[in-house]
N, C-alpha and C. Protein backbone atom coordinates (compact mmCIF):
# COMPACT_ATOMS: atom_id res chain seq x y z
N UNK A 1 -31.38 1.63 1.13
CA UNK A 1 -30.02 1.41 0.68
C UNK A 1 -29.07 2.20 1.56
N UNK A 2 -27.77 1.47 1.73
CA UNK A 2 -27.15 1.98 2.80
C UNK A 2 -26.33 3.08 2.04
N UNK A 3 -26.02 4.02 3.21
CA UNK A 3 -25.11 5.51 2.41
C UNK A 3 -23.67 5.21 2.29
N UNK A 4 -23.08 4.04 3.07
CA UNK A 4 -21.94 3.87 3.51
C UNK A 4 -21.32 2.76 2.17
N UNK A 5 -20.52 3.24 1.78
CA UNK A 5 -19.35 2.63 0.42
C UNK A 5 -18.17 2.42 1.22
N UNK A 6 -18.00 1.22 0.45
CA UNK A 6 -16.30 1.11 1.21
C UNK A 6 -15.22 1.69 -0.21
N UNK A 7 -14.69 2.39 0.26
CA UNK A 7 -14.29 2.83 -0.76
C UNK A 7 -12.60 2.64 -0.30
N UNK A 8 -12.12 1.88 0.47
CA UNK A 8 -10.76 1.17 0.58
C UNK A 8 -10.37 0.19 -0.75
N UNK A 9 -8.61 0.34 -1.14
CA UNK A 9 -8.39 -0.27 -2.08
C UNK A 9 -8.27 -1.82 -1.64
N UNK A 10 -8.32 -2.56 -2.68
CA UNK A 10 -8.34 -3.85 -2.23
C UNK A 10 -7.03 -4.37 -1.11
N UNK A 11 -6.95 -5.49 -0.36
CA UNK A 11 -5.79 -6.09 -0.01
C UNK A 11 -5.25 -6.47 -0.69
N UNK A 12 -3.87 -6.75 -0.39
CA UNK A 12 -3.12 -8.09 -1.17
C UNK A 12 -1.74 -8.44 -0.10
N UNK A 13 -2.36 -8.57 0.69
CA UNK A 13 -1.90 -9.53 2.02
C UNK A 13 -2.11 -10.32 2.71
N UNK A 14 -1.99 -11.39 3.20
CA UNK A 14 -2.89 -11.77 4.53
C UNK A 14 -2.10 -12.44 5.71
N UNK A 15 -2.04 -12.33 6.79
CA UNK A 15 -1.45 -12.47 8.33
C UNK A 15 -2.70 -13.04 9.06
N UNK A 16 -2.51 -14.37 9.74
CA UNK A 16 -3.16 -14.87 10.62
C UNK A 16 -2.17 -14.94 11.98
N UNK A 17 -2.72 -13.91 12.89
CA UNK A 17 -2.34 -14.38 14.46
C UNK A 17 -3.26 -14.52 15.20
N UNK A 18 -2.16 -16.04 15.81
CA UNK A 18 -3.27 -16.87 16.81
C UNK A 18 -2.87 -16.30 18.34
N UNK A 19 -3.78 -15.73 19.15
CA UNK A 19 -3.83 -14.94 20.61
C UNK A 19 -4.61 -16.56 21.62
N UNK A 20 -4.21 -16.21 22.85
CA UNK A 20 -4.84 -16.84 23.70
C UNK A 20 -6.34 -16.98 23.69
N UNK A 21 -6.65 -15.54 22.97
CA UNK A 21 -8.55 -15.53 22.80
C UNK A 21 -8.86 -15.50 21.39
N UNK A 22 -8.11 -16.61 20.85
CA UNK A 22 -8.81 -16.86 19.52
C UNK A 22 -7.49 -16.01 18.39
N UNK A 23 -8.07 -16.98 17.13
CA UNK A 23 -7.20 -16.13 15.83
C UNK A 23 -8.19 -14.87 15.45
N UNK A 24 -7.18 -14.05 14.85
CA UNK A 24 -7.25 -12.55 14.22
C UNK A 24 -6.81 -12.69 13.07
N UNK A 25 -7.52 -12.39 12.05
CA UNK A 25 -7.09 -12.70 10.36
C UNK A 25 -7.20 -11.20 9.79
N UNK A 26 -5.86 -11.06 8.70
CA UNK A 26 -5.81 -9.35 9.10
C UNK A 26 -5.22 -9.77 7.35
N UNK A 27 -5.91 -8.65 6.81
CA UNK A 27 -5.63 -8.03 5.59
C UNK A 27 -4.97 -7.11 5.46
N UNK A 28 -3.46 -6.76 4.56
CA UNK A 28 -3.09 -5.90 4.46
C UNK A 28 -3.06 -5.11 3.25
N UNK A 29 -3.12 -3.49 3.33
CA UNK A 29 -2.70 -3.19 2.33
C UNK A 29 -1.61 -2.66 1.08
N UNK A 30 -0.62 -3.66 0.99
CA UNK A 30 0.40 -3.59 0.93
C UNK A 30 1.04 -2.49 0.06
N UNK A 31 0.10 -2.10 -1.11
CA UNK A 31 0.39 -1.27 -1.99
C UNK A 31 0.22 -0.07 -1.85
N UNK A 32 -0.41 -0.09 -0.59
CA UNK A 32 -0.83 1.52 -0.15
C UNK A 32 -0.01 1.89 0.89
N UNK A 33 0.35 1.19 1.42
CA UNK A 33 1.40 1.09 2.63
C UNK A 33 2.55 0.29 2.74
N UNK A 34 3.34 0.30 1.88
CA UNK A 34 4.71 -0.87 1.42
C UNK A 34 6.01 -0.95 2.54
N UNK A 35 5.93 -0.07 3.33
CA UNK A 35 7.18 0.03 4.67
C UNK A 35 6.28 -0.64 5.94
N UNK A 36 5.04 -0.46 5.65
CA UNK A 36 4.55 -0.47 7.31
C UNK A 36 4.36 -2.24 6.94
N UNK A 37 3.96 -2.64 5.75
CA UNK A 37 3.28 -4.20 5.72
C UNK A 37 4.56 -4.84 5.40
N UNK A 38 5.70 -4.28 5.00
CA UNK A 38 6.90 -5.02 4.83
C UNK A 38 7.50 -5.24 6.02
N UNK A 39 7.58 -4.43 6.91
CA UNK A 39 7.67 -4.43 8.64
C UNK A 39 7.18 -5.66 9.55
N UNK A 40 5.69 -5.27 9.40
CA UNK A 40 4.79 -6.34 10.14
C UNK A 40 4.98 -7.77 9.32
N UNK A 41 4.92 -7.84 8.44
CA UNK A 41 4.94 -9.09 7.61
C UNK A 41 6.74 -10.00 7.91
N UNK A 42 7.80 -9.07 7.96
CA UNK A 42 8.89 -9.33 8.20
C UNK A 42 8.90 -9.76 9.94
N UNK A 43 8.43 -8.97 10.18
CA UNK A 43 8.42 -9.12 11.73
C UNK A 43 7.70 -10.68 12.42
N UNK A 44 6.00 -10.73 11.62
CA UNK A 44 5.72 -11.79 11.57
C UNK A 44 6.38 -13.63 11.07
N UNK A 45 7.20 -12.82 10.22
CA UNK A 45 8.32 -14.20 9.58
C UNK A 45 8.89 -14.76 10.57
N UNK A 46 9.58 -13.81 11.54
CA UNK A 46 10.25 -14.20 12.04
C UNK A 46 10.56 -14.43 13.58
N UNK A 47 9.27 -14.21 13.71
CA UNK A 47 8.42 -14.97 14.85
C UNK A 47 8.69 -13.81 15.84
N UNK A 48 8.79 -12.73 15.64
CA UNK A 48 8.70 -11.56 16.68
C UNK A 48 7.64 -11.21 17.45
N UNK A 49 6.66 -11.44 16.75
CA UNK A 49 4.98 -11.30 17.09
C UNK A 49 5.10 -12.19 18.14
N UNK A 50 5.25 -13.44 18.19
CA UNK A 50 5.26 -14.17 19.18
C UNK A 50 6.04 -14.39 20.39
N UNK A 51 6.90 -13.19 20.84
CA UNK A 51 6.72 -12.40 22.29
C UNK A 51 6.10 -11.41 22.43
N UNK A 52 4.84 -11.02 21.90
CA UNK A 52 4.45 -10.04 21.89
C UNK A 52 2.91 -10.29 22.79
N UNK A 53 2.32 -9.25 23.72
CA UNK A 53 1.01 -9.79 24.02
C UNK A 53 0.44 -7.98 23.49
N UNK A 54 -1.06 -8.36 23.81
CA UNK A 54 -1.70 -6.79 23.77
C UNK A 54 -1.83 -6.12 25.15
N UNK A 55 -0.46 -5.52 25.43
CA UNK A 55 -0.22 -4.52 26.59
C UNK A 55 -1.39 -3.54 26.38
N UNK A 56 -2.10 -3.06 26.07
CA UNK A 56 -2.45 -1.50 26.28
C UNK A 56 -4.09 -2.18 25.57
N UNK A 57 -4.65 -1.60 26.29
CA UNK A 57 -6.52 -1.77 25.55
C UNK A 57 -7.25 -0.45 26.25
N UNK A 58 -7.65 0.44 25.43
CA UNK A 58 -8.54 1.89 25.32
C UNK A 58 -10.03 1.33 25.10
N UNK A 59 -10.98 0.82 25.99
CA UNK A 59 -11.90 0.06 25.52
C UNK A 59 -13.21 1.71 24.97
N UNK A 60 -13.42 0.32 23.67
CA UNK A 60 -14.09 1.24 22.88
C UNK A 60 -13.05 2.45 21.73
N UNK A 61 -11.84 1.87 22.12
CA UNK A 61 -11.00 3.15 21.32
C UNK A 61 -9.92 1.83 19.98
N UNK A 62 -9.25 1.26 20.73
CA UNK A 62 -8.07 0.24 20.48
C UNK A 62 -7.40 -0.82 21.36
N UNK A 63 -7.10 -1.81 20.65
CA UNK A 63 -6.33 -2.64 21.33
C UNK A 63 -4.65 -2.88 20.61
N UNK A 64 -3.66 -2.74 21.65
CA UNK A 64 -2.67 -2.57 20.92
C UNK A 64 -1.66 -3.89 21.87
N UNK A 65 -0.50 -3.63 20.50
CA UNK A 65 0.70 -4.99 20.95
C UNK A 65 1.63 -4.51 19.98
N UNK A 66 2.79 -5.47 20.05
CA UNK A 66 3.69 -5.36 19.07
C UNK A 66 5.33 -5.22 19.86
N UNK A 67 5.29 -4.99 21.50
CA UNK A 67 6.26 -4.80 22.06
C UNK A 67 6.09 -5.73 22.93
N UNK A 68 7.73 -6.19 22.82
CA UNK A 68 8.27 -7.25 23.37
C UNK A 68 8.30 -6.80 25.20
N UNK A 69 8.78 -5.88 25.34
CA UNK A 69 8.68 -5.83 26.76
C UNK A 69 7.34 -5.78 27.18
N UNK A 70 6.52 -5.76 26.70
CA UNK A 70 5.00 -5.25 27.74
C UNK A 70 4.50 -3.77 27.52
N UNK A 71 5.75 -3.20 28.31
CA UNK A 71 5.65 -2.00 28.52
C UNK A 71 4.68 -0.61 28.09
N UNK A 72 5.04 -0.83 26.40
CA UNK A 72 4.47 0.36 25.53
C UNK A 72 5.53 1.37 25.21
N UNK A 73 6.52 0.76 25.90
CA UNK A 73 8.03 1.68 25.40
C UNK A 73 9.05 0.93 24.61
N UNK A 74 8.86 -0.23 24.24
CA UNK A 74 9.98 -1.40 23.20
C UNK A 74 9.41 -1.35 22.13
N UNK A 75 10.48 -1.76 21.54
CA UNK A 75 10.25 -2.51 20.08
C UNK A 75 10.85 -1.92 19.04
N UNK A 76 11.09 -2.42 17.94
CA UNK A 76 11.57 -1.60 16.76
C UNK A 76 11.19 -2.34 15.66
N UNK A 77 11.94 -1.27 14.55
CA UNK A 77 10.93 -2.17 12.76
C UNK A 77 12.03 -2.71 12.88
N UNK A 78 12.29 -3.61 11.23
CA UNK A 78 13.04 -4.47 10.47
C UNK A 78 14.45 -3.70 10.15
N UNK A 79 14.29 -2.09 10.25
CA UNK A 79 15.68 -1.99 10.03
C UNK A 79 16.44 -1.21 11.12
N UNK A 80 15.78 -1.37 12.64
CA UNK A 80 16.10 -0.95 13.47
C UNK A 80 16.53 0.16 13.98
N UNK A 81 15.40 1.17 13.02
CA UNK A 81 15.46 2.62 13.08
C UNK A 81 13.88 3.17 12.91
N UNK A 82 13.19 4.08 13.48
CA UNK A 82 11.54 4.15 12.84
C UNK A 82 11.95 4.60 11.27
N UNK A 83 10.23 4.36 11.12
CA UNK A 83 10.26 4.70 9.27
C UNK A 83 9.25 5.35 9.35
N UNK A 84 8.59 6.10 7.89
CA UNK A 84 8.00 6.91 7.41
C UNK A 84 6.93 6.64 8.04
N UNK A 85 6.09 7.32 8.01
CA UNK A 85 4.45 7.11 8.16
C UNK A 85 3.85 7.35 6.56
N UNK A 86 2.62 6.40 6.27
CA UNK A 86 2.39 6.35 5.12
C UNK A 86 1.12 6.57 4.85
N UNK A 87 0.33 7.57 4.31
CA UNK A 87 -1.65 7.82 4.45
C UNK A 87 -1.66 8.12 2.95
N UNK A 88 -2.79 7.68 2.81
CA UNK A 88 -3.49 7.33 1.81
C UNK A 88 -5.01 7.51 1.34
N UNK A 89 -5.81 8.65 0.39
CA UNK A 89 -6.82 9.08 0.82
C UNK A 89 -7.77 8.35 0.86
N UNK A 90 -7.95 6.83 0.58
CA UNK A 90 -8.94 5.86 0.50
C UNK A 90 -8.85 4.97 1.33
N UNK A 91 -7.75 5.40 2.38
CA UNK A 91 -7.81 4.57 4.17
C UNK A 91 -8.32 5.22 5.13
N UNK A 92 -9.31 5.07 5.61
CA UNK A 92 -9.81 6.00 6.90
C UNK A 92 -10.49 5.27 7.82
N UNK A 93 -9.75 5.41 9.11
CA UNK A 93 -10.59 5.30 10.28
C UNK A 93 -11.72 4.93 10.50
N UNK A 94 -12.47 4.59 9.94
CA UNK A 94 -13.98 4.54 9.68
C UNK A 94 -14.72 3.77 10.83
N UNK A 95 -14.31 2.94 11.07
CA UNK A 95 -14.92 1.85 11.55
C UNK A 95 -13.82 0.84 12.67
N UNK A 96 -14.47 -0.11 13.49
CA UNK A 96 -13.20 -0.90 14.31
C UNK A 96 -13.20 -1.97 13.19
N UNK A 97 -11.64 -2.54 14.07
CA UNK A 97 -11.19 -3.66 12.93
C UNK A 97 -10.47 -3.44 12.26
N UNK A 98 -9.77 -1.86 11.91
CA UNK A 98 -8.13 -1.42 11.24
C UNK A 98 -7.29 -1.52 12.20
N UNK A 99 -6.64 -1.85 11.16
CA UNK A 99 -4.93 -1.93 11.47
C UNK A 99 -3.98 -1.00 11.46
N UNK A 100 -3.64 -0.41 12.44
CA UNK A 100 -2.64 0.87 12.29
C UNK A 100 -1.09 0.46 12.99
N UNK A 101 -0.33 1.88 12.68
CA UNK A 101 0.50 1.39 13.30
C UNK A 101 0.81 2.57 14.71
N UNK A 102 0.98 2.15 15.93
CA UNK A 102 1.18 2.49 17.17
C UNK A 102 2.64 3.76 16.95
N UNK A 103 2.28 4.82 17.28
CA UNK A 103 3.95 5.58 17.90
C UNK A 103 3.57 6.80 18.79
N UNK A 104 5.00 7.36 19.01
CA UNK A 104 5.01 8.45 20.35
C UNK A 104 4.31 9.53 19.96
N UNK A 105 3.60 9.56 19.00
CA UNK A 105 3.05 11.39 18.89
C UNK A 105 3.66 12.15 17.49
N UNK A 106 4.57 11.68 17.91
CA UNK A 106 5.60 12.05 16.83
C UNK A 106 5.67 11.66 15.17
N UNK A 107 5.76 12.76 14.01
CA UNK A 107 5.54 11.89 12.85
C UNK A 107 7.04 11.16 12.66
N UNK A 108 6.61 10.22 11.65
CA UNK A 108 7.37 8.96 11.22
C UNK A 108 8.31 8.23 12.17
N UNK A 109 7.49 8.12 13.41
CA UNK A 109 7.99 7.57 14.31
C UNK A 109 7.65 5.47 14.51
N UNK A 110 7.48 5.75 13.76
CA UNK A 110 7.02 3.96 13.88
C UNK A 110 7.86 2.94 13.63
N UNK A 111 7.36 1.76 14.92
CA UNK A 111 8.43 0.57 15.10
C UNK A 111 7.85 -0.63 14.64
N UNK A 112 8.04 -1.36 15.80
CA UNK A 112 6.85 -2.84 15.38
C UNK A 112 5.77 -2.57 16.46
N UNK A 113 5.33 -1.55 16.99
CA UNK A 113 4.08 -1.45 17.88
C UNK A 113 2.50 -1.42 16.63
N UNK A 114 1.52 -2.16 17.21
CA UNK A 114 0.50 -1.63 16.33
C UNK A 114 -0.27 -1.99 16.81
N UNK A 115 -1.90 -1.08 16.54
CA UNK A 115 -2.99 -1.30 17.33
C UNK A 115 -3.96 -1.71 16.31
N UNK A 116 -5.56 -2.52 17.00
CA UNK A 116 -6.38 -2.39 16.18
C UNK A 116 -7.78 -1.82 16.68
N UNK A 117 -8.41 -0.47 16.44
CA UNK A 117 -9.19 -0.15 16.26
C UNK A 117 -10.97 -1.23 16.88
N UNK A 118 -11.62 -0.24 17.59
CA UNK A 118 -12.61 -1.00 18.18
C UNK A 118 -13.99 -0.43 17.84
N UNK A 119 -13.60 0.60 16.96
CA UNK A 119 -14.88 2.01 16.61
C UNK A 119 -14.13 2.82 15.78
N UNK A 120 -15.14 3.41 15.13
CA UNK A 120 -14.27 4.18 14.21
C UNK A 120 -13.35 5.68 14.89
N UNK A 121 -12.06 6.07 14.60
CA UNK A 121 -11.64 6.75 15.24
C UNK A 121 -11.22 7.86 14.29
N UNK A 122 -11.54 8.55 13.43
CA UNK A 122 -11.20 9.53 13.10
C UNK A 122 -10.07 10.46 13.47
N UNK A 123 -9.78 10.44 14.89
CA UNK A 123 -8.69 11.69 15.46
C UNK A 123 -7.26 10.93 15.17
N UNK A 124 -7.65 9.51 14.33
CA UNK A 124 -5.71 9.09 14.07
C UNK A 124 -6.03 9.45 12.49
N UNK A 125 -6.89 10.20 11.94
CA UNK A 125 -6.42 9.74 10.59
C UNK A 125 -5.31 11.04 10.21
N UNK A 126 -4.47 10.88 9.65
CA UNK A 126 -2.81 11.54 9.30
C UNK A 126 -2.11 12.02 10.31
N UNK A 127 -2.53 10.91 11.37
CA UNK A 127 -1.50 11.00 12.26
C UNK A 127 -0.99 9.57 12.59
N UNK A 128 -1.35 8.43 12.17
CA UNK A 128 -0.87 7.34 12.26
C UNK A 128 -1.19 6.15 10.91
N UNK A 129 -0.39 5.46 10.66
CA UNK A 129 -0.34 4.92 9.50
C UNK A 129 -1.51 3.63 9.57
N UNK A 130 -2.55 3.43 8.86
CA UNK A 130 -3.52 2.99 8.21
C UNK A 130 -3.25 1.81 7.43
N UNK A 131 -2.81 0.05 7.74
CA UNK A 131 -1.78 -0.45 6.73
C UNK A 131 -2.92 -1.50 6.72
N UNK A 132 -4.15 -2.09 7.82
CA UNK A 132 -4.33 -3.62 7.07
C UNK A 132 -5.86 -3.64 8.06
N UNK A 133 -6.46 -4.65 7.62
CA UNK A 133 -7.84 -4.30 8.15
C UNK A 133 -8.10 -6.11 8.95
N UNK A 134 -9.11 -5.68 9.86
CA UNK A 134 -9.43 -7.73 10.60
C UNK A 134 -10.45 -8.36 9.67
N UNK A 135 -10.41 -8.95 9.02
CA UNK A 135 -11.57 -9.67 8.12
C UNK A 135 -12.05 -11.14 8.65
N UNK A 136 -13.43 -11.06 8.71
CA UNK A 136 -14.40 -12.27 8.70
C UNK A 136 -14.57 -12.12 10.03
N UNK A 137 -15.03 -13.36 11.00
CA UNK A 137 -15.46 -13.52 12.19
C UNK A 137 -14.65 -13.30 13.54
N UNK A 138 -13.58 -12.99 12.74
CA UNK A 138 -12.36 -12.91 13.62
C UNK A 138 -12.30 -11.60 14.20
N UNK A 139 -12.82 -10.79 13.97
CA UNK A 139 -13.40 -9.49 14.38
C UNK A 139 -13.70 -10.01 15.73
N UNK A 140 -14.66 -10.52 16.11
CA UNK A 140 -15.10 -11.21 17.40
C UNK A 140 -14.14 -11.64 18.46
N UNK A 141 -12.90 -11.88 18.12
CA UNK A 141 -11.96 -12.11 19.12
C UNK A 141 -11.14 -11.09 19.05
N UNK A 142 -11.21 -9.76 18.15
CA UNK A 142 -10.77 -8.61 19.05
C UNK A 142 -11.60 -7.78 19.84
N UNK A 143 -13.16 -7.81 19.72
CA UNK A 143 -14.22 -7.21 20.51
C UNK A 143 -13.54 -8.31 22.22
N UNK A 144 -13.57 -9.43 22.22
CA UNK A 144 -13.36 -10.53 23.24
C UNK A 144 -11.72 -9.55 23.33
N UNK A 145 -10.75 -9.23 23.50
CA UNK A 145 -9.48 -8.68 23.72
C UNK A 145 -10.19 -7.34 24.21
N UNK A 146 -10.44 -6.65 23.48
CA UNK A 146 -10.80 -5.03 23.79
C UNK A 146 -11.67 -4.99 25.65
N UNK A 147 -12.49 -6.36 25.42
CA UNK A 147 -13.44 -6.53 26.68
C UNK A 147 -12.76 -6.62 28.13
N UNK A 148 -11.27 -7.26 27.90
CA UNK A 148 -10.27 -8.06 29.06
C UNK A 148 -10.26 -7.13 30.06
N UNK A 149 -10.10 -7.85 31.33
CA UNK A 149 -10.45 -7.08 32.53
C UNK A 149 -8.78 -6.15 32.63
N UNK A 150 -9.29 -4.97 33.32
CA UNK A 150 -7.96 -3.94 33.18
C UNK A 150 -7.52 -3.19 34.39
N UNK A 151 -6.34 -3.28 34.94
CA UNK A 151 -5.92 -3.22 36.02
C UNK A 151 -6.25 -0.89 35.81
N UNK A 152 -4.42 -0.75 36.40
CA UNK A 152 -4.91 0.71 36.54
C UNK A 152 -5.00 1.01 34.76
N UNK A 153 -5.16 2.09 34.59
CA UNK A 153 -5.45 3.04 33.16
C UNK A 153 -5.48 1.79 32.13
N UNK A 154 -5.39 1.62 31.28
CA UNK A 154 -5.10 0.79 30.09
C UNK A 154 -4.31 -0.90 29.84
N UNK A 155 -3.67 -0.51 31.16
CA UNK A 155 -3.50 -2.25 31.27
C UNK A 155 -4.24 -3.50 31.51
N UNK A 156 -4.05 -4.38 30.47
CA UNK A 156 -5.03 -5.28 30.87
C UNK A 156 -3.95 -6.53 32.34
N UNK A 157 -5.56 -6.56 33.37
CA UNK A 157 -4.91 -7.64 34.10
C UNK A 157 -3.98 -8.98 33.85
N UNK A 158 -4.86 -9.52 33.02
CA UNK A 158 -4.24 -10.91 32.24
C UNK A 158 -3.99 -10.54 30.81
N UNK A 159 -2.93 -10.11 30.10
CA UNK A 159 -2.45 -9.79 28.88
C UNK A 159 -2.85 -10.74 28.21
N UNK A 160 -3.57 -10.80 26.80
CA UNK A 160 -3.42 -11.66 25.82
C UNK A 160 -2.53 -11.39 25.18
N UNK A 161 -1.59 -12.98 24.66
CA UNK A 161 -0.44 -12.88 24.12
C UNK A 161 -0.68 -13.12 22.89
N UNK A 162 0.17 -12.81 21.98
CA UNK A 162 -0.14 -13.65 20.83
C UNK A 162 1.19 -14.81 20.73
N UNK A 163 -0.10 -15.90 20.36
CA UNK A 163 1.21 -17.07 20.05
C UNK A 163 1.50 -17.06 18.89
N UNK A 164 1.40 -17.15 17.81
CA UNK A 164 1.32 -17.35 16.51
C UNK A 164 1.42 -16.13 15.34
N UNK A 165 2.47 -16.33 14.62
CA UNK A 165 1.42 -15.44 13.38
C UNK A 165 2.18 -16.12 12.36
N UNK A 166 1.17 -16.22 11.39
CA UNK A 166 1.37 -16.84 10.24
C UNK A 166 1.25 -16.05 8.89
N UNK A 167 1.50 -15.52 7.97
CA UNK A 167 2.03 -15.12 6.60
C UNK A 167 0.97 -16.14 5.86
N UNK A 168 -0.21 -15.87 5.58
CA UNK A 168 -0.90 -16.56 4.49
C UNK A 168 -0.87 -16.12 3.18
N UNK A 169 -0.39 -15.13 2.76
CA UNK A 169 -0.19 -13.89 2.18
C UNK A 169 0.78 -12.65 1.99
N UNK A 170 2.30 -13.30 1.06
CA UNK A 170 3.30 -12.49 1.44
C UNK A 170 2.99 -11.80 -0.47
N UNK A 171 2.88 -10.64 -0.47
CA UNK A 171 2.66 -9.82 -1.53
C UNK A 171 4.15 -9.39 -2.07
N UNK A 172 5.06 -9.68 -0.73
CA UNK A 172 6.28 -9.43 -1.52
C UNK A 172 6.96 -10.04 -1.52
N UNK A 173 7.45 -10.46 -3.24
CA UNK A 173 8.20 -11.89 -3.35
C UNK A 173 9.67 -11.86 -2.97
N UNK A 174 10.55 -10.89 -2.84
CA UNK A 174 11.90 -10.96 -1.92
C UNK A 174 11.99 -11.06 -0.49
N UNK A 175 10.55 -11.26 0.08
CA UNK A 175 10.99 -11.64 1.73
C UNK A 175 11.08 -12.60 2.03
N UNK A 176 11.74 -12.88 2.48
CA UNK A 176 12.10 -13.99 3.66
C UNK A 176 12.61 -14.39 4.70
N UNK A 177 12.50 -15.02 5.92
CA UNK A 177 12.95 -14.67 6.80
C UNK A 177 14.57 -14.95 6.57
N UNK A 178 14.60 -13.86 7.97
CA UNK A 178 16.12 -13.62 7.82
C UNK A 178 17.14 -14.48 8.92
């Protein structure tokens, strides 16, 4: 019998984005994290995600996106200021396939940048916000992203973009796009 419990609270979100290498189906946890999934979920409404590619891949660490320029220096949340950072003792790092959210070092610095996890990483836990996890097979096309060939340090040569994201799962009934 295995030692390992998941002891994460349930979702009650769900976000499908479709990338050049396949869809990513991402659970959030909205109740544990209500600024960071109101963000991404808002952001996703309104089709922001979709100038977005995954600039930055740490293979074996994360794959990240969420900025419009490329760069790793753009982007902002929904109210065009960073917001809180939000942890929670039954979200942890554990494993690849979370959903966090990307910032400078700095606490409650977070925009619309966010990465996902390729191994478990322990050294972000209360230092970066913990909001939604990759569920089902779709895992497989962020291992296929994390893999992409990479120019100097962390850039990937050919960026996967994401085209798509879709809201299968809006937990909060006053959003809409704006």
């Amino acid at each position: 019998m295995s030692s390992l419990y998941i002891t994460e609270p349930p979702a009650h979100g769900k976000v499908l984005l479709q990338t050049t290498k396949g869809d990513v189906e991402i659970e959030l946890f909205s109740k544990e994290c209500p600024l960071a999934c109101r963000n991404f979920i808002q952001l996703c409404l309104e089709g922001y995600m979709q100038t977005t590619s995954f600039h930055r891949i740490v293979p074996g660490f994360c794959i990240q996106a969420g900025d419009p320029t490329g760069t790793g220096t753009g982007g902002q949340s929904i109210w065009d200021a960073p917001f809180k950072d939000e942890f929670h003792a039954r979200l942890k790092y554990n494993r690849r396939g979370l959903l966090g959210m990307a910032n400078t070092g700095k606490p409650n610095d977070n925009g619309s940048q966010f990465f996902i996890t390729l191994a478990a990483t322990p050294e972000l836990q209360e230092r970066n916000t913990l909001f939604g996890k990759v569920v089902g097979n779709t895992i497989y096309n962020v291992d296929r992203i994390g893999k992409s060939e990479l120019e100097e340090s962390d850039r990937p040569r050919y960026p996967t973009r994401i085209t798509g994201a879709q809201v299968l799962v809006n937990p909060f009934d006053d959003m809409v796009p704006r």
